[in-house]
N, C-alpha and C. Protein backbone atom coordinates (compact mmCIF):
# COMPACT_ATOMS: atom_id res chain seq x y z
N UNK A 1 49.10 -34.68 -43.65
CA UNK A 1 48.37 -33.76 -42.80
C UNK A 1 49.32 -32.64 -42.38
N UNK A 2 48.91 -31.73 -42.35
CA UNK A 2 49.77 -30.37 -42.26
C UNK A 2 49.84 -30.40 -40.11
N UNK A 3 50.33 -29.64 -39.88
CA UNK A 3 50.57 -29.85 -38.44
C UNK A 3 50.32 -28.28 -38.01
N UNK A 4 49.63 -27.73 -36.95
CA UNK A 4 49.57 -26.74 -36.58
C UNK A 4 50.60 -25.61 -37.15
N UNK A 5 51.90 -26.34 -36.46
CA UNK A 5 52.69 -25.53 -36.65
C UNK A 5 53.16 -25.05 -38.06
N UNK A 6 52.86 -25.63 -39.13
CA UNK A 6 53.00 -25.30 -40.49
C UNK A 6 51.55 -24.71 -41.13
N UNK A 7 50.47 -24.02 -40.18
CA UNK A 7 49.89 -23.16 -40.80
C UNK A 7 49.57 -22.21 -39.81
N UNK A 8 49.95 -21.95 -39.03
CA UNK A 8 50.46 -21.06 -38.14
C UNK A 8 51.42 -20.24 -37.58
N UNK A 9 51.86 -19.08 -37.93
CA UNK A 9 53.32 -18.53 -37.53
C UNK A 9 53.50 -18.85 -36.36
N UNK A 10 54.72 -18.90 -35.90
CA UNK A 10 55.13 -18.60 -34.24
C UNK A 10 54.42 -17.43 -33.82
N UNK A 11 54.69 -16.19 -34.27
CA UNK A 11 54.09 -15.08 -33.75
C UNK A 11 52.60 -15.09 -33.65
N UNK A 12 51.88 -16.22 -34.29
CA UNK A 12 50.42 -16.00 -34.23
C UNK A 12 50.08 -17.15 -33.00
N UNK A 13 50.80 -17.92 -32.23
CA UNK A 13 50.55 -19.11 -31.81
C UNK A 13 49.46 -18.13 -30.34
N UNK A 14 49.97 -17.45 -29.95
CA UNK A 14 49.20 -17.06 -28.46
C UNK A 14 47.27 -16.65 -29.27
N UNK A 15 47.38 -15.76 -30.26
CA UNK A 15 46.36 -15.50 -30.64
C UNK A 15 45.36 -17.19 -31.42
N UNK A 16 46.29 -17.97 -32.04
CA UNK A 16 46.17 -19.25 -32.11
C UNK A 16 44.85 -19.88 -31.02
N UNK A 17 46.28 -20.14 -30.08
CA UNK A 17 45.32 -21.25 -29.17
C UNK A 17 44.24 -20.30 -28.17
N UNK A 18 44.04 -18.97 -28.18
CA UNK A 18 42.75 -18.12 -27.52
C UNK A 18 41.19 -18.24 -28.01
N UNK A 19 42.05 -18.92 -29.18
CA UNK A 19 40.24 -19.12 -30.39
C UNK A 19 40.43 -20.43 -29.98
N UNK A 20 41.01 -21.36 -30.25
CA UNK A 20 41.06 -22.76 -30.12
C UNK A 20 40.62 -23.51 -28.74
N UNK A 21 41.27 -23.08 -27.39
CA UNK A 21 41.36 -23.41 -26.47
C UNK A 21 40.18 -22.76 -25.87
N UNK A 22 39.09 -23.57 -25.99
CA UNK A 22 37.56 -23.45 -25.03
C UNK A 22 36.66 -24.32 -24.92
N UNK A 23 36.85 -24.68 -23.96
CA UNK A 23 36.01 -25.71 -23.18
C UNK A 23 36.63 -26.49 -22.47
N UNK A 24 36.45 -27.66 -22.68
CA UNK A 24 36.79 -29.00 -21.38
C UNK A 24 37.87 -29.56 -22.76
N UNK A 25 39.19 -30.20 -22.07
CA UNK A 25 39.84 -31.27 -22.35
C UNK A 25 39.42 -32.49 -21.63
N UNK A 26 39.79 -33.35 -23.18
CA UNK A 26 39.50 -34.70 -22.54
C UNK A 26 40.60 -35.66 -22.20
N UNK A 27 40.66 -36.97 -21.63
CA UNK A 27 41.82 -37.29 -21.62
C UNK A 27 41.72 -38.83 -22.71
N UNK A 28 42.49 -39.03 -23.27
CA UNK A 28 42.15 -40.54 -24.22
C UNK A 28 43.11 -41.04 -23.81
N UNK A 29 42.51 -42.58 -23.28
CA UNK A 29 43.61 -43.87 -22.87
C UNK A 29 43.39 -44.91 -23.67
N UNK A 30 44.76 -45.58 -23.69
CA UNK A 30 44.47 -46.31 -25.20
C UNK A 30 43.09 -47.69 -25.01
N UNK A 31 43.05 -48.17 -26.04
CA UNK A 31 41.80 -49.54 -25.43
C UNK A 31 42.61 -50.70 -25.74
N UNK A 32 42.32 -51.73 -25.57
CA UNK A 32 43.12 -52.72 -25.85
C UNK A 32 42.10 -54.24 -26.38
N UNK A 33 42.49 -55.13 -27.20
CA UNK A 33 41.60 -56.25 -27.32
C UNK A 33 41.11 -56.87 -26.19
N UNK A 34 39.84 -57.70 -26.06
CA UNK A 34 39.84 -58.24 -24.99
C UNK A 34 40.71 -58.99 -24.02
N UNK A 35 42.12 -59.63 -25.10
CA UNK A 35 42.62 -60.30 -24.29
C UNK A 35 44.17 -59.18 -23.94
N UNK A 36 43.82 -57.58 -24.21
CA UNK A 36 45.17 -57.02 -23.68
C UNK A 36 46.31 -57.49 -24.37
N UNK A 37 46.31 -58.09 -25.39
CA UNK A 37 47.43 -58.47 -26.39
C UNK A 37 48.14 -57.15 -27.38
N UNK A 38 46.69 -56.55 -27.91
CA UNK A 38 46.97 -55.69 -28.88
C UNK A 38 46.40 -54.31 -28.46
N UNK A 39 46.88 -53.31 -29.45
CA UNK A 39 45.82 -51.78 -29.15
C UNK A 39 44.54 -52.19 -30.10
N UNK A 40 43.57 -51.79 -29.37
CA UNK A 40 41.80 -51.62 -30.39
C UNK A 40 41.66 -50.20 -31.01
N UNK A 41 42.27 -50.46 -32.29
CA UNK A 41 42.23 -49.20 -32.97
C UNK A 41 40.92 -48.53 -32.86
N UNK A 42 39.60 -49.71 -33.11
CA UNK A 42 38.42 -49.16 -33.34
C UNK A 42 38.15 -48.64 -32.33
N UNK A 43 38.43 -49.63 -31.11
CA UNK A 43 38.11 -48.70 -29.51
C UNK A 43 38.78 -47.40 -29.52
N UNK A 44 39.99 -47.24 -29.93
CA UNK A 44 40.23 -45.86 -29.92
C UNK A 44 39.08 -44.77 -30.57
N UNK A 45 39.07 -45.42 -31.75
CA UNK A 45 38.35 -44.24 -32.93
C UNK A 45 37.09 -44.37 -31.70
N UNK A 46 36.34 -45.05 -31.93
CA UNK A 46 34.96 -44.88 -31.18
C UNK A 46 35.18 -43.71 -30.06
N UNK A 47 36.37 -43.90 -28.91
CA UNK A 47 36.63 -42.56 -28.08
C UNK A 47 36.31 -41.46 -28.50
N UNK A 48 37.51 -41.49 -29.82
CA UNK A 48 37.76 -40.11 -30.07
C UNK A 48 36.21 -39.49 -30.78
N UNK A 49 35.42 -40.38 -31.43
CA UNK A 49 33.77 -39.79 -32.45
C UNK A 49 33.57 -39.35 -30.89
N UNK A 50 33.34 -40.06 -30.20
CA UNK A 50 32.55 -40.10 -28.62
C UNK A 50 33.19 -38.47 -28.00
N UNK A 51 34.48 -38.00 -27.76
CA UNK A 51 34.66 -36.96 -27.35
C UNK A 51 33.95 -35.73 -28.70
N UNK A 52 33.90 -36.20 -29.59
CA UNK A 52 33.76 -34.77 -30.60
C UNK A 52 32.28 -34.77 -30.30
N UNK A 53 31.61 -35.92 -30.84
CA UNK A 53 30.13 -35.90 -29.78
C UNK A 53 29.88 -34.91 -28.55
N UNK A 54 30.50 -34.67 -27.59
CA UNK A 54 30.67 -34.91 -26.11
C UNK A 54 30.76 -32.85 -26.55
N UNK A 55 31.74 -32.99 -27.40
CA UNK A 55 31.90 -31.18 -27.72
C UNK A 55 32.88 -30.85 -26.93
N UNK A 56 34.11 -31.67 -27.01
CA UNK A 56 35.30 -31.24 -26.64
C UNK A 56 36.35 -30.76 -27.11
N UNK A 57 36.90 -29.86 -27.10
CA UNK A 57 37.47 -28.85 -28.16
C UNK A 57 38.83 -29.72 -28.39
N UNK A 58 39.19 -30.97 -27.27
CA UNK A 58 40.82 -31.11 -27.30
C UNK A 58 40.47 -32.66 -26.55
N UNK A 59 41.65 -33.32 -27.29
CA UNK A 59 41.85 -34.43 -25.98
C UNK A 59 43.40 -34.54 -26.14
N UNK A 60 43.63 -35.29 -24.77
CA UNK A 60 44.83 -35.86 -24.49
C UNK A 60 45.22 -36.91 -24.20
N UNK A 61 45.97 -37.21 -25.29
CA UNK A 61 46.12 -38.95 -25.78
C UNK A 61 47.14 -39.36 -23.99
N UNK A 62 46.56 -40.28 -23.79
CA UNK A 62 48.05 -40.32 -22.19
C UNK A 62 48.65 -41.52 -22.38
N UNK A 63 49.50 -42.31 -22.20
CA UNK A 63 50.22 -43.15 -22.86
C UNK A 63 50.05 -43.93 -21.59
N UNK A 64 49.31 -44.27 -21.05
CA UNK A 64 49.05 -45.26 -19.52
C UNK A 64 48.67 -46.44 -20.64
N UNK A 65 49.82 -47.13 -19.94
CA UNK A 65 49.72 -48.68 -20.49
C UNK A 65 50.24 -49.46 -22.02
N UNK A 66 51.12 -48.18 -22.29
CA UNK A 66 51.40 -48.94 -24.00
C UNK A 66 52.92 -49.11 -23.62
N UNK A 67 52.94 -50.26 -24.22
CA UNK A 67 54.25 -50.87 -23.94
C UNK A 67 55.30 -50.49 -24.11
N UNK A 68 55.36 -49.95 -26.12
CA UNK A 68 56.18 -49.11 -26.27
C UNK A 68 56.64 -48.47 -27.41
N UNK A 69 57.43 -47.41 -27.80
CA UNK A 69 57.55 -46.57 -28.46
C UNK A 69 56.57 -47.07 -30.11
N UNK A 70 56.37 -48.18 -30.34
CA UNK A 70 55.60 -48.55 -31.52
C UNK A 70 54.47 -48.17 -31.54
N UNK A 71 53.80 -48.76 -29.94
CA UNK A 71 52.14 -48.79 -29.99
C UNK A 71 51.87 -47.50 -29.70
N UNK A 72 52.88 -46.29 -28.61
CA UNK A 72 52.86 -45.24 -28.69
C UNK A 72 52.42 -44.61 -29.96
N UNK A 73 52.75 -44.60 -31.08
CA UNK A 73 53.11 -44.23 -32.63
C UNK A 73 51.80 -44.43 -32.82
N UNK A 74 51.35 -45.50 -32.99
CA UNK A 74 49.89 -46.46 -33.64
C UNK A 74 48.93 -45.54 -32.73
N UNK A 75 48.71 -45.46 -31.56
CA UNK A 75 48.13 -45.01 -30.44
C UNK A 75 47.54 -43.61 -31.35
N UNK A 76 49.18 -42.91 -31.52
CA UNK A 76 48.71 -41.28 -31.63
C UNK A 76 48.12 -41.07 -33.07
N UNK A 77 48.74 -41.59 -34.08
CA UNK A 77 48.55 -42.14 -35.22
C UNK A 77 47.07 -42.22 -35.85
N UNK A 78 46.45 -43.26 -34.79
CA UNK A 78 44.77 -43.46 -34.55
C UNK A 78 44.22 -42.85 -34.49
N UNK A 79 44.41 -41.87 -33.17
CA UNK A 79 43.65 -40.61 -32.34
C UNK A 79 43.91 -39.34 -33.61
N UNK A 80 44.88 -38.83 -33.89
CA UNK A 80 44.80 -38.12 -35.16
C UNK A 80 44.42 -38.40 -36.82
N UNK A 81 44.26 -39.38 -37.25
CA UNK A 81 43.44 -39.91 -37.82
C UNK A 81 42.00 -39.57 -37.77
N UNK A 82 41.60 -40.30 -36.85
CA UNK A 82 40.29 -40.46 -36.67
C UNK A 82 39.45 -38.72 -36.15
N UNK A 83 40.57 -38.19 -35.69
CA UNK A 83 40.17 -36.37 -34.69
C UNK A 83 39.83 -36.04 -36.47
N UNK A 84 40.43 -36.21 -37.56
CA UNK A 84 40.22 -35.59 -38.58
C UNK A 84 39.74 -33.93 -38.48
N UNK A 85 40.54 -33.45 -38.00
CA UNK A 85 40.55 -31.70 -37.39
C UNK A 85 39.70 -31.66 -36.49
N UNK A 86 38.88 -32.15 -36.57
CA UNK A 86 37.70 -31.83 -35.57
C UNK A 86 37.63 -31.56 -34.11
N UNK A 87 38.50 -32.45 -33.46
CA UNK A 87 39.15 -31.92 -32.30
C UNK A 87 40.59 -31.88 -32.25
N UNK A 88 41.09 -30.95 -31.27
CA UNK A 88 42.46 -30.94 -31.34
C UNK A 88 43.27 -32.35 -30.88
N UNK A 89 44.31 -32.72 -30.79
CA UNK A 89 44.94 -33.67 -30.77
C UNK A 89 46.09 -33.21 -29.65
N UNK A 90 46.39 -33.48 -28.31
CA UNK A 90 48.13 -33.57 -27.44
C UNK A 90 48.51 -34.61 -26.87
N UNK A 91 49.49 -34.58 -26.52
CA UNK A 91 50.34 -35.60 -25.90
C UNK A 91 50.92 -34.80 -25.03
N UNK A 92 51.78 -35.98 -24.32
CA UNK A 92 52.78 -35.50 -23.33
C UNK A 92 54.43 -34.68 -24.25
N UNK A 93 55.11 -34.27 -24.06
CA UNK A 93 55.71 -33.65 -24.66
C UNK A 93 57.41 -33.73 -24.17
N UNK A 94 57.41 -34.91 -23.15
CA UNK A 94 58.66 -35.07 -22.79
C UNK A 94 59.71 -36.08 -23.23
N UNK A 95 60.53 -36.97 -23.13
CA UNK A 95 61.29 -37.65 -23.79
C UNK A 95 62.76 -37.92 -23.38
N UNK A 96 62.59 -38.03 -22.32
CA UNK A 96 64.06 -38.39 -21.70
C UNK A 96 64.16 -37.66 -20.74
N UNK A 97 65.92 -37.68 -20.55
CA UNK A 97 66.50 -36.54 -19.01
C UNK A 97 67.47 -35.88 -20.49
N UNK A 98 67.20 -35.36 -21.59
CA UNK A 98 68.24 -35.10 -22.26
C UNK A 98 67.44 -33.93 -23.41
N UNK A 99 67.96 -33.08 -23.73
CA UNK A 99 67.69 -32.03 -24.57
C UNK A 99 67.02 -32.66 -25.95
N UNK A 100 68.30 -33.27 -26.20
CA UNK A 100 68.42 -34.04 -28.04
C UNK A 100 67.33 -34.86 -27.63
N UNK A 101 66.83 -35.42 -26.72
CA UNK A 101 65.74 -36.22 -26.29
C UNK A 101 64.22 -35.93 -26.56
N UNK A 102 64.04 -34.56 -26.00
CA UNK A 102 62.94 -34.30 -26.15
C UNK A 102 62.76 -33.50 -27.17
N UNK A 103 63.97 -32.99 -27.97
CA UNK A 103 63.31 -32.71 -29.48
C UNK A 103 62.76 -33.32 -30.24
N UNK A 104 63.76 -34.60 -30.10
CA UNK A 104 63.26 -35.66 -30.76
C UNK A 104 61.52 -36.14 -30.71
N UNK A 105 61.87 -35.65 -29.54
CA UNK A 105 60.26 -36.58 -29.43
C UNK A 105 59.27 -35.80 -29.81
N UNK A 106 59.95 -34.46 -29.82
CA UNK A 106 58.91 -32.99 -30.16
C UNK A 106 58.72 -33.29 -31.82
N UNK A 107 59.49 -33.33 -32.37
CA UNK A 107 59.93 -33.27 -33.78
C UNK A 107 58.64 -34.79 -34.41
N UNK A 108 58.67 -35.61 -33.54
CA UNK A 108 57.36 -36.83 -33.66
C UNK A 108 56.63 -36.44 -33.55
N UNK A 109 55.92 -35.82 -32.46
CA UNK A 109 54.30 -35.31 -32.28
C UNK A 109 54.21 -34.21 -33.30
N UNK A 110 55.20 -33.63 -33.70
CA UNK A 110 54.51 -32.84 -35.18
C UNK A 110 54.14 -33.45 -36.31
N UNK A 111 55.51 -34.38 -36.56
CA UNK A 111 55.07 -35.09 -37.37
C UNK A 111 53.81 -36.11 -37.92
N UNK A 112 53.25 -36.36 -36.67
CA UNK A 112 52.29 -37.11 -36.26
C UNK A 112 50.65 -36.82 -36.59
N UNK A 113 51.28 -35.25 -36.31
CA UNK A 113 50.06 -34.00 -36.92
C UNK A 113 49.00 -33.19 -35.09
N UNK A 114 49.94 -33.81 -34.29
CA UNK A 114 49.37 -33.23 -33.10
C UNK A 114 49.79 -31.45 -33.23
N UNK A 115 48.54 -31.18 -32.21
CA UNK A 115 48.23 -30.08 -32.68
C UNK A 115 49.22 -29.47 -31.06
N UNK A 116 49.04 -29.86 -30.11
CA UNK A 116 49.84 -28.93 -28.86
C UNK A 116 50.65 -30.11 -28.29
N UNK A 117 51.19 -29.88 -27.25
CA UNK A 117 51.78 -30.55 -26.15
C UNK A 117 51.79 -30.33 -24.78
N UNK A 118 51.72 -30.94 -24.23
CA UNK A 118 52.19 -30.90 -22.54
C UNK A 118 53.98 -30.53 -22.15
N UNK A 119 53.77 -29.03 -22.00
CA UNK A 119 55.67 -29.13 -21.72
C UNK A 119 55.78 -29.46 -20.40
N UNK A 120 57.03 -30.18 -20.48
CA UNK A 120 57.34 -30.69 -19.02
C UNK A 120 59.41 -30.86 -19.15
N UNK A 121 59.64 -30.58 -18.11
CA UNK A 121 60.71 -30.87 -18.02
C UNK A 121 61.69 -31.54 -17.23
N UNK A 122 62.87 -32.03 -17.70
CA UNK A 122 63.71 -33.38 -16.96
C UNK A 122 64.11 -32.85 -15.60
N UNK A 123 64.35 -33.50 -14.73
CA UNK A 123 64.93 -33.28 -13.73
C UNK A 123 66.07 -33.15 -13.30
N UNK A 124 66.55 -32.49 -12.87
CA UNK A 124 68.08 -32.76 -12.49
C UNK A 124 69.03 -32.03 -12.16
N UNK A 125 69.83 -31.90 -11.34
CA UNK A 125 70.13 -30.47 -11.07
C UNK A 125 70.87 -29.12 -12.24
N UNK A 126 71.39 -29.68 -13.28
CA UNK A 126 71.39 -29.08 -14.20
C UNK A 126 69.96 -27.59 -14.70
N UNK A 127 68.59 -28.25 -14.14
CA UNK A 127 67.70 -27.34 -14.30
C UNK A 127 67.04 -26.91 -13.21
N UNK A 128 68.24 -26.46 -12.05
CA UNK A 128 67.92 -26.01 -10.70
C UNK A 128 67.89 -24.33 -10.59
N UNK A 129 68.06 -24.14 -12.11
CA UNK A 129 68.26 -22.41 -12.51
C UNK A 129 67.30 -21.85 -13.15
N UNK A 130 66.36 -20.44 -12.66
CA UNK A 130 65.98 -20.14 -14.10
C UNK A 130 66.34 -20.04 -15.03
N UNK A 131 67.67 -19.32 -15.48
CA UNK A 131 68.41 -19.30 -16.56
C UNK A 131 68.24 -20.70 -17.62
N UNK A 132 68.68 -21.49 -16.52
CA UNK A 132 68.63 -23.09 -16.89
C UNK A 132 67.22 -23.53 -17.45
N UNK A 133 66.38 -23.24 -17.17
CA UNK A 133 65.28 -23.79 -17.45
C UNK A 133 64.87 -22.43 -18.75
N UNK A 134 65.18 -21.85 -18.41
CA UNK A 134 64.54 -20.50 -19.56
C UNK A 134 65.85 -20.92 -21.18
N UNK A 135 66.64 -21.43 -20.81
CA UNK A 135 67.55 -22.10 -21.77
C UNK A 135 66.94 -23.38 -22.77
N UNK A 136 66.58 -24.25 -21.50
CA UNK A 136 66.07 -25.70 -22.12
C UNK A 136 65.06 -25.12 -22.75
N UNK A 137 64.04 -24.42 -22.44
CA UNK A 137 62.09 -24.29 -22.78
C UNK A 137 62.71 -23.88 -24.15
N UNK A 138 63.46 -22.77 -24.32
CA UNK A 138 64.07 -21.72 -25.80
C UNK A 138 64.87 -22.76 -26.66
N UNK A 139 65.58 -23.59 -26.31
CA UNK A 139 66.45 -24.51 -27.45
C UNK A 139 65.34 -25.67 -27.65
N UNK A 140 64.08 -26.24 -26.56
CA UNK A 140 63.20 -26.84 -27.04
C UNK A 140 62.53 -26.66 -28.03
N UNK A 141 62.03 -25.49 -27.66
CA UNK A 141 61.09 -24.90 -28.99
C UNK A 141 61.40 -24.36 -30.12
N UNK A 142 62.72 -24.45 -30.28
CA UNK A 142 63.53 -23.61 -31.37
C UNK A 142 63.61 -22.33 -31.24
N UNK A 143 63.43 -21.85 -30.69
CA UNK A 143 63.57 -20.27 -30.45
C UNK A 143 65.19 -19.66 -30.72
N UNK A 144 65.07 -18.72 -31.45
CA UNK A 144 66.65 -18.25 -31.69
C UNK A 144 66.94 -17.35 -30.37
C-alpha cells in the first residue's frame, strides 16, 4: 500500500489535507475477545465498515488498552486494511522523550500506510524554547 506521503509532494500536503479533511473524525478503540485475552480483529473491521457507513472522512486509531508494541502493529495493521482508502487512517504520532524515538515511530505509521498523525511533543525542559521546539517539529518531519 502506498502511504500518503509517497503520492503526495511535501509541497502539496496543505492543499492535500483541505480536500481530504471534512467532516467529523472518529475515534477507533481496539475490541478485544470476550475474555480480553486477544485483539478482535473482526470487531475492529466491523468499526471501521461502521465509521465509513457513518460518512466519516477519518478515524483515529487510540491505543487505550493494548498492551503492547505488537498488538499496537496488529491494531493499526487491521484498521488500515480494512479503511481500504476509504477512510483516512491516524494515530498518535509520539514515541518516547527522544528525537530518534519518535522518528522511529513516525517512520512505522508510514509504513503501516496511515495516512496523518497526531503531532505531539516530549516534555522536558530541553523543549522550553521556541527555537527548541521549531527544531524538534523540522528534524521530525524531515525538513531540511
Amino acid at each position: 500500500m502506498t502511504t500518503t506521503i509517497d503520492r503526495v509532494a511535501k509541497a502539496e500536503l496543505k492543499d492535500w489535507a483541505r480536500e481530504h479533511f471534512r467532516g467529523g473524525e472518529n475515534s477507533l478503540l481496539p475490541s478485544y475477545t470476550p475474555d480480553l485475552q486477544f485483539l478482535d480483529e473482526e470487531g475492529v473491521r466491523l468499526d471501521v465498515r461502521n465509521n465509513i457507513r457513518h460518512g466519516f472522512f477519518s478515524m483515529f486509531c487510540a491505543g487505550v488498552g493494548l498492551r503492547d508494541a505488537a498488538e499496537r502493529r496488529r491494531f493499526l495493521e487491521t484498521a488500515v486494511d480494512e479503511a481500504q482508502a476509504k477512510i483516512l487512517v491516524s494515530s498518535g504520532g509520539g514515541g518516547g522523550g527522544s528525537l530518534e524515538a519518535a522518528i522511529a515511530n513516525l517512520q512505522e505509521l508510514q509504513c503501516l500506510g496511515l495516512s496523518h498523525v497526531m503531532f505531539s511533543l516530549p516534555s522536558g525542559p530541553e523543549f522550553q524554547t521556541a527555537d527548541a521546539v521549531y527544531e524538534y517539529s523540522r528534524r521530525r518531519h524531515g525538513l531540511q
